[in-house]
Protein backbone atom coordinates (compact mmCIF):
# COMPACT_ATOMS: atom_id res chain seq x y z
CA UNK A 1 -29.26 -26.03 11.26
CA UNK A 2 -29.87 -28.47 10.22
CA UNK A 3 -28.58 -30.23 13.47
CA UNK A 4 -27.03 -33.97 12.51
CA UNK A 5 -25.36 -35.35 15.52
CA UNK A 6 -23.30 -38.63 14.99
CA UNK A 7 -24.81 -38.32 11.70
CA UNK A 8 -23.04 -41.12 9.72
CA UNK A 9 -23.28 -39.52 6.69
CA UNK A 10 -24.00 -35.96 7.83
CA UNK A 11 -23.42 -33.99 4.39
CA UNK A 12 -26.41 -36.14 2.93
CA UNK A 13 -28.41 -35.28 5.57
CA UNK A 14 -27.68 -31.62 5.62
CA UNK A 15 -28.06 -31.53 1.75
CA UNK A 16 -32.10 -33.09 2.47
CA UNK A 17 -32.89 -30.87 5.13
CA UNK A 18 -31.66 -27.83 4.09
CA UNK A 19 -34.57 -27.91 1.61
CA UNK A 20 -36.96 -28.92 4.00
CA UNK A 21 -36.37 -26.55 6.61
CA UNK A 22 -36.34 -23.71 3.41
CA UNK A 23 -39.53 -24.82 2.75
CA UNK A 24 -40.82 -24.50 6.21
CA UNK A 25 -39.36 -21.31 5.88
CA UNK A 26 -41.10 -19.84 2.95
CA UNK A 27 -44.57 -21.77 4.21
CA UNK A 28 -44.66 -19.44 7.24
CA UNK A 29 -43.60 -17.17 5.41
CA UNK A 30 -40.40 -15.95 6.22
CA UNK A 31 -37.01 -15.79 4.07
CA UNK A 32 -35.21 -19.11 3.40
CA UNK A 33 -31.99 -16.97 1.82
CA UNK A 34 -31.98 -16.07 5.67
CA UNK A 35 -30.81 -19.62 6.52
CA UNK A 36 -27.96 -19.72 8.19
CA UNK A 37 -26.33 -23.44 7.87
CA UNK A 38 -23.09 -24.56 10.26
CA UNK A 39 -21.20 -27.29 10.33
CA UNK A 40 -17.61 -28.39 11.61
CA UNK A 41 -14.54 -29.42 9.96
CA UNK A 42 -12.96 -32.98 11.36
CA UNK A 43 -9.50 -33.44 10.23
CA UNK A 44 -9.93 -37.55 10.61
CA UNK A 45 -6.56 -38.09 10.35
CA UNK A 46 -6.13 -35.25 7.62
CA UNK A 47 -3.89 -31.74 7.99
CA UNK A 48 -5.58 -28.94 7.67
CA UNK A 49 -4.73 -28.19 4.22
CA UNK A 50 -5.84 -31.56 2.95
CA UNK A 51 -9.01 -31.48 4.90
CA UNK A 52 -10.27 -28.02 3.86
CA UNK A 53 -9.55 -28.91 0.02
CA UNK A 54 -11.23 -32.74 0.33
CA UNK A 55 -14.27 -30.77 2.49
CA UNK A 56 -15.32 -27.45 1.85
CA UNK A 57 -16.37 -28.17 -1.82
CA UNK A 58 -18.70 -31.08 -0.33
CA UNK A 59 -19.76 -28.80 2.71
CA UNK A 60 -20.88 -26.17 0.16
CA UNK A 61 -22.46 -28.19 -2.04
CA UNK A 62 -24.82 -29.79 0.75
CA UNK A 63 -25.86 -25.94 1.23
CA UNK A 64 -23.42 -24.80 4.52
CA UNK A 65 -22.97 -21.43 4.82
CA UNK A 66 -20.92 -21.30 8.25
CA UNK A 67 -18.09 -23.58 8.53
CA UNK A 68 -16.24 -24.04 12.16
CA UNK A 69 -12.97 -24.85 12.69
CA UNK A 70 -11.60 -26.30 15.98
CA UNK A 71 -8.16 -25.21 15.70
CA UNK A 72 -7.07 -27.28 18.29
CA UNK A 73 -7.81 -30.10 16.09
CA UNK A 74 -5.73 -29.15 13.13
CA UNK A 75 -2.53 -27.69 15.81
CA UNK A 76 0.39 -29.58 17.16
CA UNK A 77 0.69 -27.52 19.89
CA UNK A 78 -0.46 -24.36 21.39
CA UNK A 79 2.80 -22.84 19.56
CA UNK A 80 0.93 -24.03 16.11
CA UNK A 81 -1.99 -22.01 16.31
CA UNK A 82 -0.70 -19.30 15.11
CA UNK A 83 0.16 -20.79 11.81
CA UNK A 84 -3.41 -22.63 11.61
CA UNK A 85 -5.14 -19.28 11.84
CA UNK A 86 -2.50 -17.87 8.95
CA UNK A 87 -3.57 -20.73 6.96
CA UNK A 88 -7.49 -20.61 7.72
CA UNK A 89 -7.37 -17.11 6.58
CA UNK A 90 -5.18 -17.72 3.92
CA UNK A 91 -7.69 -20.27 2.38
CA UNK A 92 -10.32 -18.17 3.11
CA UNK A 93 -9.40 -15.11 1.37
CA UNK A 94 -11.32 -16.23 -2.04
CA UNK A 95 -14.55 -16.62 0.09
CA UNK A 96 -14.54 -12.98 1.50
């Protein structure tokens, strides 16, 4: 949630609706703090490295709380994955 499909500029729209659907939330009267927001990582032509650090700051800002990683996106081969886990939780550890 909220759900942004081909979304051209999807972080905008997450950052508007995240609000609204809070809203929503509290107006029948349940928790918004419950909101649970996903969204995936694209490396658009970026390594891993490059695309969590250019990313994650904008992702959290915009008010995701779940971010999903296709590894297969961000390894060479199936002999990479491996080290693209390492580094996902390497990156990771500060958010634990």
């Amino acid at each position: 949630m909220p759900f942004v499909g081909r979304e051209l500029k999807p972080l905008e729209k997450i950052a508007a609706g995240v609000p609204a659907i809070q809203a929503a939330m509290r107006a029948a009267g349940r928790d918004p703090s419950l909101l649970e927001v996903s969204s995936l990582l694209l490396p658009r032509g970026r390594d891993l490295p490059t695309s969590l650090e250019q990313d994650v700051p904008a992702f959290k800002a915009a008010g995701v709380t779940q971010l999903r990683v296709q590894v297969s996106s961000f390894a060479s081969s199936p002999e990479a994955i491996p080290q693209v886990l390492e580094e996902l939780l390497r990156r990771f550890e500060a958010y634990r």
